[in-house]
C-alpha atoms as a PDB file:
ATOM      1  CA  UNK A   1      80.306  95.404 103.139  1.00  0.00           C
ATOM      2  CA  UNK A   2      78.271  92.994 103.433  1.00  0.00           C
ATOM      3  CA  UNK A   3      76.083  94.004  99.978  1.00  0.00           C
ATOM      4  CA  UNK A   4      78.692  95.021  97.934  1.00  0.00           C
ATOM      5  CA  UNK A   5      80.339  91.153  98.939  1.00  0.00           C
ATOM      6  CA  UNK A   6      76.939  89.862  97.294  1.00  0.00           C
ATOM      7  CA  UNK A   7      77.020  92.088  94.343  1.00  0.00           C
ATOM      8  CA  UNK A   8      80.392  90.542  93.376  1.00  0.00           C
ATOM      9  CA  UNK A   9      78.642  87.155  94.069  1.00  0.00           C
ATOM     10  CA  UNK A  10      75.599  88.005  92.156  1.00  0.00           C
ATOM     11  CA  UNK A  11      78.245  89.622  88.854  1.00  0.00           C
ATOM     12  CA  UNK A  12      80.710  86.537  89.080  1.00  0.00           C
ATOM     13  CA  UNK A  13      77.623  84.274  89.114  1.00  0.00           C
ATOM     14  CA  UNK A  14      75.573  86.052  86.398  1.00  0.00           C
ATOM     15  CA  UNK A  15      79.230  86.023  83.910  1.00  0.00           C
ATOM     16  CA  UNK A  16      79.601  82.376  84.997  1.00  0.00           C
ATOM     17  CA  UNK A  17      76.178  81.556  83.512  1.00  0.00           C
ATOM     18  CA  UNK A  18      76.357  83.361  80.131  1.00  0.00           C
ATOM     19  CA  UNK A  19      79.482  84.871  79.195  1.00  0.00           C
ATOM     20  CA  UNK A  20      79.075  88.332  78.056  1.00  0.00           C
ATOM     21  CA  UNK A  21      82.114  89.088  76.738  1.00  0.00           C
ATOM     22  CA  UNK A  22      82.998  85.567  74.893  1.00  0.00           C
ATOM     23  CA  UNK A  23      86.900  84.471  75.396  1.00  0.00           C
ATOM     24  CA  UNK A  24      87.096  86.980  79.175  1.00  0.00           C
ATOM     25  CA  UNK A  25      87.545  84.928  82.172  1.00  0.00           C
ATOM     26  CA  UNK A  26      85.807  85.712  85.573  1.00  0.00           C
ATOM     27  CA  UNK A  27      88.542  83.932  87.197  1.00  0.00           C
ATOM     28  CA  UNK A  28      90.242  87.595  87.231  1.00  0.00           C
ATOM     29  CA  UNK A  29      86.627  88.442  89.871  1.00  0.00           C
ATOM     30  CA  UNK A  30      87.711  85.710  92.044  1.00  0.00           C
ATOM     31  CA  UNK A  31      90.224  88.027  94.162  1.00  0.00           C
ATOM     32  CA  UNK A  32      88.217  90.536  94.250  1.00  0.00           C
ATOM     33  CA  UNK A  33      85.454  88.845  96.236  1.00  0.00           C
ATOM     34  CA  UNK A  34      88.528  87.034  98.400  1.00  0.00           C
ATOM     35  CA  UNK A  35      89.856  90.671  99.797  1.00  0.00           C
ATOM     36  CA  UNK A  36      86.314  91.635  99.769  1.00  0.00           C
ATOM     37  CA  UNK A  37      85.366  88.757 102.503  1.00  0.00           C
ATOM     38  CA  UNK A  38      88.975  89.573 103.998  1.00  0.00           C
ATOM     39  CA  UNK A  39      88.420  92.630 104.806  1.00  0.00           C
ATOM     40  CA  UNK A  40      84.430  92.003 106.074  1.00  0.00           C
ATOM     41  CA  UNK A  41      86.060  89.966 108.978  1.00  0.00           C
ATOM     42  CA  UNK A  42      88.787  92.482 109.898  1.00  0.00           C
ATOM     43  CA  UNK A  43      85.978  94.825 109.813  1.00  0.00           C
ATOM     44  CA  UNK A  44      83.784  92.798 112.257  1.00  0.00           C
ATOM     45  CA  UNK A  45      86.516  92.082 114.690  1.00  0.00           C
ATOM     46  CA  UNK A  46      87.338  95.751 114.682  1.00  0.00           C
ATOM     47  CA  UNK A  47      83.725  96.672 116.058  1.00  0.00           C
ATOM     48  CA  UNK A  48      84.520  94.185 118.603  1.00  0.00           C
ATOM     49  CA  UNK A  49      87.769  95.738 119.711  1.00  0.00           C
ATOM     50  CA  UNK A  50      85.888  98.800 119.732  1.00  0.00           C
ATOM     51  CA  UNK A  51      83.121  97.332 121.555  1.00  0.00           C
ATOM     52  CA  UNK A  52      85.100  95.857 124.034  1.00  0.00           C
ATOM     53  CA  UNK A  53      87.027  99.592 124.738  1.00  0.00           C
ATOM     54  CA  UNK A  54      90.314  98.101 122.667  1.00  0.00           C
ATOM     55  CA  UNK A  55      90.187 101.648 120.863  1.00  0.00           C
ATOM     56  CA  UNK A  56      93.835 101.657 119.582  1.00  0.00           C
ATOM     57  CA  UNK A  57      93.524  97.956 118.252  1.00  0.00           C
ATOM     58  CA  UNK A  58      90.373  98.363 116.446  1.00  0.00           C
ATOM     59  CA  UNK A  59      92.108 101.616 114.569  1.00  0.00           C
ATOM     60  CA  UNK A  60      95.087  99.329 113.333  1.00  0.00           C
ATOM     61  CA  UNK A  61      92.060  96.410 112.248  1.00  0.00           C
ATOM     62  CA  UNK A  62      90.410  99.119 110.424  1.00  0.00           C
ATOM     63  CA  UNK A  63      93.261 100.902 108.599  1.00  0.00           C
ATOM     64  CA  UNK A  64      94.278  96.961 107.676  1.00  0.00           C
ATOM     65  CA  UNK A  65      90.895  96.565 106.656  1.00  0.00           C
ATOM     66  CA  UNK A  66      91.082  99.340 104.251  1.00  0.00           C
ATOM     67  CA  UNK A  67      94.593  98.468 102.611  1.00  0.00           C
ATOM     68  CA  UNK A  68      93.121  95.083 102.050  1.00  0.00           C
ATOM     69  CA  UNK A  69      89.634  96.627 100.069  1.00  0.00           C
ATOM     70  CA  UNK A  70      92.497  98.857  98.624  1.00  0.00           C
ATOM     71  CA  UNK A  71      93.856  95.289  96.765  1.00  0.00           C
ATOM     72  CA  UNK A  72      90.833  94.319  95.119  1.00  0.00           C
ATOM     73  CA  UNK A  73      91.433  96.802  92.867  1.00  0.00           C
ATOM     74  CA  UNK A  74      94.507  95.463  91.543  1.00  0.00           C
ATOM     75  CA  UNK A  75      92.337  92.300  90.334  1.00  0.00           C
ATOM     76  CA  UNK A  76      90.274  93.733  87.838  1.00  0.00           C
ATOM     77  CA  UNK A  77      90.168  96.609  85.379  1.00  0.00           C
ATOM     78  CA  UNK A  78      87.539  98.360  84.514  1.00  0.00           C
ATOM     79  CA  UNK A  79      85.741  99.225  81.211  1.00  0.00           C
ATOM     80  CA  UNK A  80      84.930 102.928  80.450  1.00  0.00           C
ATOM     81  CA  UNK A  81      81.467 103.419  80.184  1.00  0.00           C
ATOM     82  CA  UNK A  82      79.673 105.088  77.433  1.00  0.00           C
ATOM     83  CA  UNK A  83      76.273 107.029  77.695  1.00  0.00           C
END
């Protein structure tokens, strides 16, 4: 999680600086990143649940984890890509 969080820093930064596509907003990367981070931190207090032998609670963290990385995509669209 915790590198794919920085690659959406490192893509929002890098279109902040020069805009590649002139007149596209990176405002529309801004969620993204947010559900990203969201979902880090259910993540991390999931493996302590588990740590601490909370088994059941830690399952309901992660599946809320997932539905929130699930969201992100409803932020941004994505370009096909042509080889």
């Amino acid at each position: 999680m915790g590198a794919y969080i920085s690659s959406l820093r490192a893509f929002h930064k890098q279109r902040g600086e020069r805009e590649l596509m002139p007149g596209k907003s990176i405002e529309k990367w801004d969620e993204p990143l947010k559900y990203a981070q969201d979902a880090h931190k259910i993540f991390r207090n999931a493996e302590s649940n588990r740590k601490g032998k909370d088994i059941k609670e830690a399952n309901v963290l992660v599946e809320k984890a997932m539905k929130t990385l699930e969201l992100r995509y409803d932020h941004i669209s994505f370009s096909p890509c042509i080889i």
